[in-house]
C-alpha atoms as a PDB file:
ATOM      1  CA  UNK A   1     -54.619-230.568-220.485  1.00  0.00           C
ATOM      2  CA  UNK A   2     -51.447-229.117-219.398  1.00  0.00           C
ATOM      3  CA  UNK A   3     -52.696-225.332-220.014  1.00  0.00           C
ATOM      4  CA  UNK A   4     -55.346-225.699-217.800  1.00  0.00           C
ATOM      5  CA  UNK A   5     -53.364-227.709-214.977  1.00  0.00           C
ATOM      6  CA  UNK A   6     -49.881-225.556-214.423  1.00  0.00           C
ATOM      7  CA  UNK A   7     -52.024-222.916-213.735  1.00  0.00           C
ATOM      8  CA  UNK A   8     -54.875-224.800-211.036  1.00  0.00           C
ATOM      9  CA  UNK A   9     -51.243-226.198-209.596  1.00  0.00           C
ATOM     10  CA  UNK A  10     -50.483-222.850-209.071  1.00  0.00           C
ATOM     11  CA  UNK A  11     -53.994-221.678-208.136  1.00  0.00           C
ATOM     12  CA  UNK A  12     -53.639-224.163-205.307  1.00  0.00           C
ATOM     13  CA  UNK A  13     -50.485-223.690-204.175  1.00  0.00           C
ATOM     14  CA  UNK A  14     -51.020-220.230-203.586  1.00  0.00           C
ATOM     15  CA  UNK A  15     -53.912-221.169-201.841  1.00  0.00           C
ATOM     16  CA  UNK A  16     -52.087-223.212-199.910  1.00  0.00           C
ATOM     17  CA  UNK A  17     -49.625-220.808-198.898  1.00  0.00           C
ATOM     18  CA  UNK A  18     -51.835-218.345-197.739  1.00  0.00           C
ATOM     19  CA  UNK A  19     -53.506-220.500-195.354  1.00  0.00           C
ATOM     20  CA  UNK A  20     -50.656-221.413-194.052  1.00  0.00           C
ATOM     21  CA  UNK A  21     -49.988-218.005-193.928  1.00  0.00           C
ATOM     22  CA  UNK A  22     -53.260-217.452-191.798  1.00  0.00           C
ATOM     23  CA  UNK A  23     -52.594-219.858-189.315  1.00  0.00           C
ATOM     24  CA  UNK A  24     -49.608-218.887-188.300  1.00  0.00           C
ATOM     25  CA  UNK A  25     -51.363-215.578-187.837  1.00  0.00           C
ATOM     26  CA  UNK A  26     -54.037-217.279-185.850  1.00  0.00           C
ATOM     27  CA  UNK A  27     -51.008-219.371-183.754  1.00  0.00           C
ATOM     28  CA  UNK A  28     -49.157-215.993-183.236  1.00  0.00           C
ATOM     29  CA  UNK A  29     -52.263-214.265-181.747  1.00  0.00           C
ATOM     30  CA  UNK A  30     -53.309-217.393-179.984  1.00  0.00           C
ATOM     31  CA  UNK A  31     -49.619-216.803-178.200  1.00  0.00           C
ATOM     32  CA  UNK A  32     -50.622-213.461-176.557  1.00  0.00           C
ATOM     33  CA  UNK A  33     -52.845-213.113-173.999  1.00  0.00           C
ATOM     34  CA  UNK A  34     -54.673-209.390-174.153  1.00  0.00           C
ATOM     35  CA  UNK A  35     -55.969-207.681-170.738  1.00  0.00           C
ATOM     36  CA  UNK A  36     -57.408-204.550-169.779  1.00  0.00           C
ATOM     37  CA  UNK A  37     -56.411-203.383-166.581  1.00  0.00           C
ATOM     38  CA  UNK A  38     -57.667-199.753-165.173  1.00  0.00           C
ATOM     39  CA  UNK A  39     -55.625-197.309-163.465  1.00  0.00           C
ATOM     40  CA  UNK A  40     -55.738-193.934-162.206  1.00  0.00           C
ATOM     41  CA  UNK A  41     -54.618-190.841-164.350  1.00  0.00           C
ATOM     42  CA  UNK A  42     -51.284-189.642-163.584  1.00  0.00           C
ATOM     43  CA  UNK A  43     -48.243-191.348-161.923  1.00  0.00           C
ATOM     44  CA  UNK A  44     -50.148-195.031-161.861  1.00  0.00           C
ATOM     45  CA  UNK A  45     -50.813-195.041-165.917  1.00  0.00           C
ATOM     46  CA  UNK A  46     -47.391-193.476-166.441  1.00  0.00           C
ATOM     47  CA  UNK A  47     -45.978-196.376-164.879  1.00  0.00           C
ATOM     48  CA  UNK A  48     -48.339-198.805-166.598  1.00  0.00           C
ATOM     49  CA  UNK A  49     -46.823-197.796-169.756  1.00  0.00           C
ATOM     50  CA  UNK A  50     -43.530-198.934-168.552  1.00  0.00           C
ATOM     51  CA  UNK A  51     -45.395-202.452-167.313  1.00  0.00           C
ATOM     52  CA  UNK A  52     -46.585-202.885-170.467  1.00  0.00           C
ATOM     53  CA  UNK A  53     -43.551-202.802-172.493  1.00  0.00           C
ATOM     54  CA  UNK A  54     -42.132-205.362-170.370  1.00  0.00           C
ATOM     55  CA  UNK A  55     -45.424-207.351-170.865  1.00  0.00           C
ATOM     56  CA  UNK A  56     -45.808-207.484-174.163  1.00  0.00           C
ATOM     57  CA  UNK A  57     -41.811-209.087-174.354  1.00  0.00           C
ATOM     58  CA  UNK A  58     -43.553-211.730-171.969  1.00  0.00           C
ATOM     59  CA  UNK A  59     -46.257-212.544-174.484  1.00  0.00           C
ATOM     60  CA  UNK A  60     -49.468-210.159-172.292  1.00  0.00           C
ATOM     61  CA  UNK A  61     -50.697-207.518-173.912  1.00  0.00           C
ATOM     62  CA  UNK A  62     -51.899-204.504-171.833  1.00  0.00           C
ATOM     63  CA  UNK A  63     -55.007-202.143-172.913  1.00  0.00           C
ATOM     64  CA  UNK A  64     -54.547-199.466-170.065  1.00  0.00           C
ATOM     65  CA  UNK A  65     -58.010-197.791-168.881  1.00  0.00           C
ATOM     66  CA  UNK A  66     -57.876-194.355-166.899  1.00  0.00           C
ATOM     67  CA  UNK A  67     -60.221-193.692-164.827  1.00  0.00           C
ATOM     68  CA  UNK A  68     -60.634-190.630-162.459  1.00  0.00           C
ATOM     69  CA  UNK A  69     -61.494-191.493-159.503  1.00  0.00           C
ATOM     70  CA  UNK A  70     -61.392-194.538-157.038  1.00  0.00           C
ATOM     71  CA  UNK A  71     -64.715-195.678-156.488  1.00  0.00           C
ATOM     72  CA  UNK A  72     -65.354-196.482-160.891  1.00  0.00           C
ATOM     73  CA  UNK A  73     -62.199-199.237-161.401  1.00  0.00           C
ATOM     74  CA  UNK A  74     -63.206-201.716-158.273  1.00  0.00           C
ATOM     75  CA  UNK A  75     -66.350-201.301-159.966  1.00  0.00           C
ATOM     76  CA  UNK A  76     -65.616-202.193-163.754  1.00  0.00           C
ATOM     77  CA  UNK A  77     -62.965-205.044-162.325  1.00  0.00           C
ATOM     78  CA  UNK A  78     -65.882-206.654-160.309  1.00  0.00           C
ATOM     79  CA  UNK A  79     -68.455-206.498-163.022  1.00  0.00           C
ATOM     80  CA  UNK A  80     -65.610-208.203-165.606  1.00  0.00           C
ATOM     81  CA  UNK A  81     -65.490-204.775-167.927  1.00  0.00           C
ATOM     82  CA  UNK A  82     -61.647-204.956-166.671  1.00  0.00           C
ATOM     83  CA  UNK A  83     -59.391-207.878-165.868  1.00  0.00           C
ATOM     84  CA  UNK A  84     -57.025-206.212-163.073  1.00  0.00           C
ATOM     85  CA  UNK A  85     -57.072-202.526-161.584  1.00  0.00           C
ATOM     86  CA  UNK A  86     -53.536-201.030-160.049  1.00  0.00           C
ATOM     87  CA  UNK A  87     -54.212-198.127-157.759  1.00  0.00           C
ATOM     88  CA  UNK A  88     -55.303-198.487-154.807  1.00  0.00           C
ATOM     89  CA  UNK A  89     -53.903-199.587-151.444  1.00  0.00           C
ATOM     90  CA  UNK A  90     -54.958-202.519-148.784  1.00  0.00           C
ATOM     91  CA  UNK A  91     -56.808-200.298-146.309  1.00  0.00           C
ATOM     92  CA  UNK A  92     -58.558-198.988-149.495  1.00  0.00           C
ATOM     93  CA  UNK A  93     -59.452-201.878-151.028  1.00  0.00           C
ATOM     94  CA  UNK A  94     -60.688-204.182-148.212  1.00  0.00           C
ATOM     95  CA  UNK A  95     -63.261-201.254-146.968  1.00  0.00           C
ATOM     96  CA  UNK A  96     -64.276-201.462-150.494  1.00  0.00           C
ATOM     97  CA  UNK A  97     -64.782-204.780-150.154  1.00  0.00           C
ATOM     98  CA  UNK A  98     -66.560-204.443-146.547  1.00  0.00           C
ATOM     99  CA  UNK A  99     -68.935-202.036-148.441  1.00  0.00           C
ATOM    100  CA  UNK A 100     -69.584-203.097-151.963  1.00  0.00           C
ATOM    101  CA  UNK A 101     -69.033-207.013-151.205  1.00  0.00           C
ATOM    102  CA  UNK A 102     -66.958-207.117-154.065  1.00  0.00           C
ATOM    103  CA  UNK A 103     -65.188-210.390-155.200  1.00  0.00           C
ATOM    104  CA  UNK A 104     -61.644-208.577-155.621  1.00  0.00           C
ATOM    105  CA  UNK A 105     -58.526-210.172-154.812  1.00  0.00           C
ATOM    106  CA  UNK A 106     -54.810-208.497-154.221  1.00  0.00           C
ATOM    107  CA  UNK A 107     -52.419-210.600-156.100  1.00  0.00           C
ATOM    108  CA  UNK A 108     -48.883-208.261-155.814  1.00  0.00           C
ATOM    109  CA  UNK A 109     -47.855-205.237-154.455  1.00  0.00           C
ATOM    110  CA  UNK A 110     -46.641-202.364-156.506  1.00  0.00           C
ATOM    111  CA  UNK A 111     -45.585-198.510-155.096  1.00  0.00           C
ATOM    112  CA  UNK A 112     -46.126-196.522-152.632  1.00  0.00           C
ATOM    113  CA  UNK A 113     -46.951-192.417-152.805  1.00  0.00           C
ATOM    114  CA  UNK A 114     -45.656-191.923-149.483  1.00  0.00           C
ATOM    115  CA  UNK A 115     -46.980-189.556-146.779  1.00  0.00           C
ATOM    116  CA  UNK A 116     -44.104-187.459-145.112  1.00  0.00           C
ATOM    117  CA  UNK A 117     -43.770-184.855-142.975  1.00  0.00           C
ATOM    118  CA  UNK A 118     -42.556-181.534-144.042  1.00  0.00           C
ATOM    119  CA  UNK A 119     -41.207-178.613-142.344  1.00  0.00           C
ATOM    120  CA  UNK A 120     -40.366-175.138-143.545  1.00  0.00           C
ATOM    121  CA  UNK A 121     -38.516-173.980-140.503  1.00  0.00           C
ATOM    122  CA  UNK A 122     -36.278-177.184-139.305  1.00  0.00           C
ATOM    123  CA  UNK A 123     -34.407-179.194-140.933  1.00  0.00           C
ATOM    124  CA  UNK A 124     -34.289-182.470-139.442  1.00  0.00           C
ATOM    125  CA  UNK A 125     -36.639-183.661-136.896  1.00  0.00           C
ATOM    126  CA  UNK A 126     -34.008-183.826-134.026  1.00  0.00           C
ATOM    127  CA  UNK A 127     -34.549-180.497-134.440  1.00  0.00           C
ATOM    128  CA  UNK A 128     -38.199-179.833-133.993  1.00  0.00           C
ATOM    129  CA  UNK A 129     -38.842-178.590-130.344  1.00  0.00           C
ATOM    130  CA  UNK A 130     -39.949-179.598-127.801  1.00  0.00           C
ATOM    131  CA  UNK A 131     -44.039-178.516-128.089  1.00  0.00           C
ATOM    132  CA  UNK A 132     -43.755-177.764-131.688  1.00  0.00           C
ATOM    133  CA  UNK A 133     -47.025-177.426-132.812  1.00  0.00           C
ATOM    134  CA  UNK A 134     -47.606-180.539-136.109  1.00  0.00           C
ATOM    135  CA  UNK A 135     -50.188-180.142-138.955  1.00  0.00           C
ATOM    136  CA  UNK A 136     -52.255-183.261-139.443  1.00  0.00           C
ATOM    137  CA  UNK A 137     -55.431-184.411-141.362  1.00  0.00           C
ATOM    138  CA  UNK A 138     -59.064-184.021-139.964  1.00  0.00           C
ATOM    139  CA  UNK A 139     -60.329-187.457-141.485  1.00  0.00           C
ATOM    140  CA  UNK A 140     -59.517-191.064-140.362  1.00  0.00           C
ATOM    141  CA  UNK A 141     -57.321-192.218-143.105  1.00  0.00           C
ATOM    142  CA  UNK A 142     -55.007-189.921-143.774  1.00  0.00           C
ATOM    143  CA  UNK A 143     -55.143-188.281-139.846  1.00  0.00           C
ATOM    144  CA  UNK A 144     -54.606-191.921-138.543  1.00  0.00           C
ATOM    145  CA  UNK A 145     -52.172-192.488-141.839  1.00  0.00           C
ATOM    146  CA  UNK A 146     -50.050-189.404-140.124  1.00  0.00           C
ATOM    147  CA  UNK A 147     -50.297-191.085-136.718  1.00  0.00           C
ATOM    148  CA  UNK A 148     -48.950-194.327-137.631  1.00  0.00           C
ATOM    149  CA  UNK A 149     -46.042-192.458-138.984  1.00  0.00           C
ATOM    150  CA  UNK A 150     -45.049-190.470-136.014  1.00  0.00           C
ATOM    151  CA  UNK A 151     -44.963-193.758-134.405  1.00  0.00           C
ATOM    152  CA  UNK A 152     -42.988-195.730-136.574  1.00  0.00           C
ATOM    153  CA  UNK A 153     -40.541-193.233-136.369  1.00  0.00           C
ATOM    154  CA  UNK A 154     -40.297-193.366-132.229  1.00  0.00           C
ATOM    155  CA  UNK A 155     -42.020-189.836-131.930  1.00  0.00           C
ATOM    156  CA  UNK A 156     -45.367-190.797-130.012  1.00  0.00           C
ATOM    157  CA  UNK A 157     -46.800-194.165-128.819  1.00  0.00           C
ATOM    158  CA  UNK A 158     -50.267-195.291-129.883  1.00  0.00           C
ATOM    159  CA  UNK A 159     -52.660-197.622-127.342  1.00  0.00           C
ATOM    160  CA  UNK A 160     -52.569-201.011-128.600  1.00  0.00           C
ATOM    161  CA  UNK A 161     -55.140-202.413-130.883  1.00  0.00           C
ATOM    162  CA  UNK A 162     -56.459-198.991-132.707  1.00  0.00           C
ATOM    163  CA  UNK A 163     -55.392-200.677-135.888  1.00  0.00           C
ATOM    164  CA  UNK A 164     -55.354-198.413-139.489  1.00  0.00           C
ATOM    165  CA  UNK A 165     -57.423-195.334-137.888  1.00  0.00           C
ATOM    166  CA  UNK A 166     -55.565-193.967-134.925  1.00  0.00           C
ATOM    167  CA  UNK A 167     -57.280-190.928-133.703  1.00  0.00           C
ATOM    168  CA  UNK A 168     -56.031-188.364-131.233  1.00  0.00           C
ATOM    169  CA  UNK A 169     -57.833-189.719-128.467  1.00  0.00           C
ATOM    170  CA  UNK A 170     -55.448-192.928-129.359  1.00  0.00           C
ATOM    171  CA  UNK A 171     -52.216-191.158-128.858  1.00  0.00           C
ATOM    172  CA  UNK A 172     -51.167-192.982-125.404  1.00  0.00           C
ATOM    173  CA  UNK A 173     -47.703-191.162-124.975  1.00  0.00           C
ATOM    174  CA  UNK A 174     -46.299-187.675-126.409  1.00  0.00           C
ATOM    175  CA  UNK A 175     -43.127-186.969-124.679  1.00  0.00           C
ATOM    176  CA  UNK A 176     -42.427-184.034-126.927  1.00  0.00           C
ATOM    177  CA  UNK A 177     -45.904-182.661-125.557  1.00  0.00           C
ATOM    178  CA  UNK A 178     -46.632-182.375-129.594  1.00  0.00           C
ATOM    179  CA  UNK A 179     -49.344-180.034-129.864  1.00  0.00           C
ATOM    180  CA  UNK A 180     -51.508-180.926-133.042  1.00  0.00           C
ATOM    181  CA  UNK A 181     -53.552-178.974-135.313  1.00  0.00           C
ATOM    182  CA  UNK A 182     -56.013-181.088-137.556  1.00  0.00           C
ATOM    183  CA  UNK A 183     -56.418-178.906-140.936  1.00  0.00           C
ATOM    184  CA  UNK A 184     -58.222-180.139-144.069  1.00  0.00           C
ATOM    185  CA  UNK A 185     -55.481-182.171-146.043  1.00  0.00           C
ATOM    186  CA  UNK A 186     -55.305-180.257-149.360  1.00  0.00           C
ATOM    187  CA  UNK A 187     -54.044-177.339-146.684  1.00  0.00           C
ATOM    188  CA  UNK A 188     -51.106-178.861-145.682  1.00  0.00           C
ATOM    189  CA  UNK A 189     -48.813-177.607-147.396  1.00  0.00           C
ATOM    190  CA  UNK A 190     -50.412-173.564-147.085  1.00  0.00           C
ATOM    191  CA  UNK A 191     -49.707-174.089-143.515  1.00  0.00           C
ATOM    192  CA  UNK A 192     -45.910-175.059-143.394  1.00  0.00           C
ATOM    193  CA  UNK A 193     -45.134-171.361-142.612  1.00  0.00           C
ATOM    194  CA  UNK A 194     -47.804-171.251-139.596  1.00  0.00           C
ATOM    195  CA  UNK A 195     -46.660-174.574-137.591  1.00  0.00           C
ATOM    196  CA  UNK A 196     -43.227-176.524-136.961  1.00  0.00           C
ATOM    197  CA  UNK A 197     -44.193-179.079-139.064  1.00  0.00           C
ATOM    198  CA  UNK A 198     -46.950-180.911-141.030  1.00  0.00           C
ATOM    199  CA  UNK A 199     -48.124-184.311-142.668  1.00  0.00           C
ATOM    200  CA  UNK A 200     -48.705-183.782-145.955  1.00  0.00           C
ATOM    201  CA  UNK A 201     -49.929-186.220-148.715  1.00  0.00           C
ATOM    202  CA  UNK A 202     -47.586-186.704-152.148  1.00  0.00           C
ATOM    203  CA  UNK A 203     -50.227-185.305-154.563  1.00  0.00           C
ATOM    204  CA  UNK A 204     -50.277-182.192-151.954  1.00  0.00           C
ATOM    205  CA  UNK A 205     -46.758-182.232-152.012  1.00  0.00           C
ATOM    206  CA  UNK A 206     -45.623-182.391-155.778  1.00  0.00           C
ATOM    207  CA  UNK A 207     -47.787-179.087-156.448  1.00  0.00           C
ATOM    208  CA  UNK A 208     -46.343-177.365-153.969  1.00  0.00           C
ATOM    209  CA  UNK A 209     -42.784-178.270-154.699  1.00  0.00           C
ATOM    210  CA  UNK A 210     -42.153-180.844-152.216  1.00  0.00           C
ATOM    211  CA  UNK A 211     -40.295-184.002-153.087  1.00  0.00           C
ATOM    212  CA  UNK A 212     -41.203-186.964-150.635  1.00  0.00           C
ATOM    213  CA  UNK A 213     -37.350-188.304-150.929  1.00  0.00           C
ATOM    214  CA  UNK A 214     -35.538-184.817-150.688  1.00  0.00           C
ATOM    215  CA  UNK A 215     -37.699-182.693-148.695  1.00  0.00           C
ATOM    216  CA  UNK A 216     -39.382-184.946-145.693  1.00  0.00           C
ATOM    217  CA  UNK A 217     -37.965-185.029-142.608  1.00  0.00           C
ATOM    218  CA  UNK A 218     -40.078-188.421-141.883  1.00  0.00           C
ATOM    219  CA  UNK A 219     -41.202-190.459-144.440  1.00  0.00           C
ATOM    220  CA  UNK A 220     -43.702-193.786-144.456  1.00  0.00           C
ATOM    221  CA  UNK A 221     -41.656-197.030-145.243  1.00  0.00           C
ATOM    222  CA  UNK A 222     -42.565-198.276-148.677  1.00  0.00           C
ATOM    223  CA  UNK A 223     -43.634-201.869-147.047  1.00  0.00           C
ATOM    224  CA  UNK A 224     -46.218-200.386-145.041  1.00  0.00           C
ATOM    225  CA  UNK A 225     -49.649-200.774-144.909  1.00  0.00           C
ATOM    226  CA  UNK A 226     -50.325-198.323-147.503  1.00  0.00           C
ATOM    227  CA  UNK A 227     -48.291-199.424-150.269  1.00  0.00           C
ATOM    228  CA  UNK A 228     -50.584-199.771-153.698  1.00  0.00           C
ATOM    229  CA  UNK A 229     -51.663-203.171-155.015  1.00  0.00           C
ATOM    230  CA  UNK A 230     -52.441-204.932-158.106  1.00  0.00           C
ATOM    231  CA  UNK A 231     -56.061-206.376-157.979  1.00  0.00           C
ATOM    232  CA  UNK A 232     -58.132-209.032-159.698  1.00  0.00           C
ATOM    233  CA  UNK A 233     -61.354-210.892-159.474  1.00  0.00           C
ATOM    234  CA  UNK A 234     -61.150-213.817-157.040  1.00  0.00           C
ATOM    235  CA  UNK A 235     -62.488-216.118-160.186  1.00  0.00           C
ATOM    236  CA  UNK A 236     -59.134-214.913-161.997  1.00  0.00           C
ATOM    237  CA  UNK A 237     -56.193-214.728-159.275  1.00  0.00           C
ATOM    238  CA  UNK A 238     -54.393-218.686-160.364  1.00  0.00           C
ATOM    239  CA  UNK A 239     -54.331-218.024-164.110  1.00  0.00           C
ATOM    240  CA  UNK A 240     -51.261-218.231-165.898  1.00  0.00           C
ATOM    241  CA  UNK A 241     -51.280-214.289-166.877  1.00  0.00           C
ATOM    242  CA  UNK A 242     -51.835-212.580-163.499  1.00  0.00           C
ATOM    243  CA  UNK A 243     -48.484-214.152-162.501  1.00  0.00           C
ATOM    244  CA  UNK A 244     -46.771-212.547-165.742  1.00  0.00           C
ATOM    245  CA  UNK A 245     -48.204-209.280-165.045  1.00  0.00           C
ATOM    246  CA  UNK A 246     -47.217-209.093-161.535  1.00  0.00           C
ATOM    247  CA  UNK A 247     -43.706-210.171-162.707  1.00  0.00           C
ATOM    248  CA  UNK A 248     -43.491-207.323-165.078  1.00  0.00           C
ATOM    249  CA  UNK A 249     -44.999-204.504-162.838  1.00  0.00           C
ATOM    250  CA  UNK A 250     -41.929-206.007-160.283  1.00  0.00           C
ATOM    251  CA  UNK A 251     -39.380-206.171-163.138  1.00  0.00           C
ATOM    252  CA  UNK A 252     -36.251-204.374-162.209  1.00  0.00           C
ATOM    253  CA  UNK A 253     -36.867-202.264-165.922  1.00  0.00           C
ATOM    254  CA  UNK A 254     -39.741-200.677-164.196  1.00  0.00           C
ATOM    255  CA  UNK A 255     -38.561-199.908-161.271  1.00  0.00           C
ATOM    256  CA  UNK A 256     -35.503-197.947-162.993  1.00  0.00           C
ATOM    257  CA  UNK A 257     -38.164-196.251-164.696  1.00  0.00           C
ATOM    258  CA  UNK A 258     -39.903-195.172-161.732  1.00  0.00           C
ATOM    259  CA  UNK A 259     -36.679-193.989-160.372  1.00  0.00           C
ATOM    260  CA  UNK A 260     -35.817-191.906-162.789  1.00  0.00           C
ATOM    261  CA  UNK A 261     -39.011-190.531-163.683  1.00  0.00           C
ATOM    262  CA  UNK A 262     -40.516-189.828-159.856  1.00  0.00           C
ATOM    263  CA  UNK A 263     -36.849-188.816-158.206  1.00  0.00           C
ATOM    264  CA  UNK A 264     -38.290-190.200-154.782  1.00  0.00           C
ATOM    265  CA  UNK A 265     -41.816-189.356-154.808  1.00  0.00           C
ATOM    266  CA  UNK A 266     -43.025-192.485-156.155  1.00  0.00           C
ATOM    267  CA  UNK A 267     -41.369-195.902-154.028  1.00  0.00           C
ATOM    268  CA  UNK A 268     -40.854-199.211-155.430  1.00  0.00           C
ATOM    269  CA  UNK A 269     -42.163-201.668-153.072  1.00  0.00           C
ATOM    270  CA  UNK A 270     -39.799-204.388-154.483  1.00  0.00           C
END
């Protein structure tokens, strides 16, 4: 019955076609391996959008999830509501860890918001006096942060062994005779017209109309012990798409993009 045939030939075919059709959808798909990785709002997602143009070319798709704070994303990334977090630094995460007992690995390193020191009356440190009165932080991260950076840079000399958290009491030798004032850290910058000089945190600085590469007349290297990190569950850190992702955050497209877009405030640690 020829009538009834051509057209069940071409019933099938069709058919045919369109599962064909369907599995190369399903093959395509199978071909790109979707995450979702939690960030910070501001300069971390901003830069996550960059990351995950270069991803998605590499065959890893990125769902970015802002959080706002720090305590929420080691939390969602331990429970397995995230696959990977980028925001936080080592010092950070492994008191997290200390505390919380989470099962979160670092796996690459990303930027750094660097902490400077600023000064609205000199303009190089060679030029701060001798007993110049410097602004630091009252608590142990970013006070000891400010410490570690006047030491790097040959200023003071801390006792040996004090580690992350340098206090005051840790400052071994001050040949300057530096004369410090611990202030609250969001007041660094109001008190740049009271002392020589002050350590001030990048999201102090921006708001106040300080640029870490422009303005700071020290600045932390970006291969310190602060710079940020991408983290994932221990149970996660050897599969195939944590290496792709850390290649694309290091990927010399983003790190044009975070030149352009941070001028120096934000520092590629690659």
């Amino acid at each position: 019955m020829p009538g009834f045939n051509a057209p069940r030939r071409r019933l099938l075919a069709a058919a045919g076609a369109g599962l064909a059709v369907a599995a190369f959808g399903r093959a395509a798909r199978a071909d790109t391996t979707t995450l979702r990785i939690g960030v910070t709002a501001g300069p971390h997602a901003q830069i996550l959008e960059a990351v995950r143009n270069v991803a998605a070319r590499r065959g890893l798709a990125l769902k970015i999830v802002e959080f706002s704070d720090y305590i929420t994303p080691n939390v969602a990334l331990d429970a397995g509501d995230l696959q990977a977090n980028s925001y936080q630094h080592r010092p950070f995460l492994d008191q997290q860890i200390k505390d919380r007992g989470y099962r979160i690995e670092a796996v690459g390193e990303t930027v750094t918001f660097p902490l400077g020191i600023y000064s609205r009356r000199w303009k190089r440190w060679q030029d701060v006096p001798t007993g110049a009165r410097v602004a630091i932080q009252n608590d142990p991260t970013n006070g000891g942060r400010s410490l570690l950076l006047l030491q790097e840079a040959g200023v003071i000399r801390l006792r040996e062994g004090v580690g992350l958290l340098p206090t005051l009491r840790d400052v071994a030798d001050n040949p300057h005779k530096l004369r410090f004032v611990e202030i609250e850290a969001a007041q660094a910058p109001r008190v740049l017209d009271d002392v020589d000089a002050a350590a001030v945190n990048t999201n102090f600085a921006l708001p106040a109309g300080l640029n870490p590469g422009r303005d700071a007349l020290l600045l932390e290297n970006p291969k310190g012990p602060y710079v940020n990190l991408i983290a994932v569950r221990g149970v996660d850190r050897d599969k195939p798409w944590v290496r792709t992702l850390v290649e694309s955050y290091r990927s010399d497209e983003v790190k044009a993009f975070i030149l352009a877009k941070f001028d120096g405030a934000v520092l590629a640690s690659w």
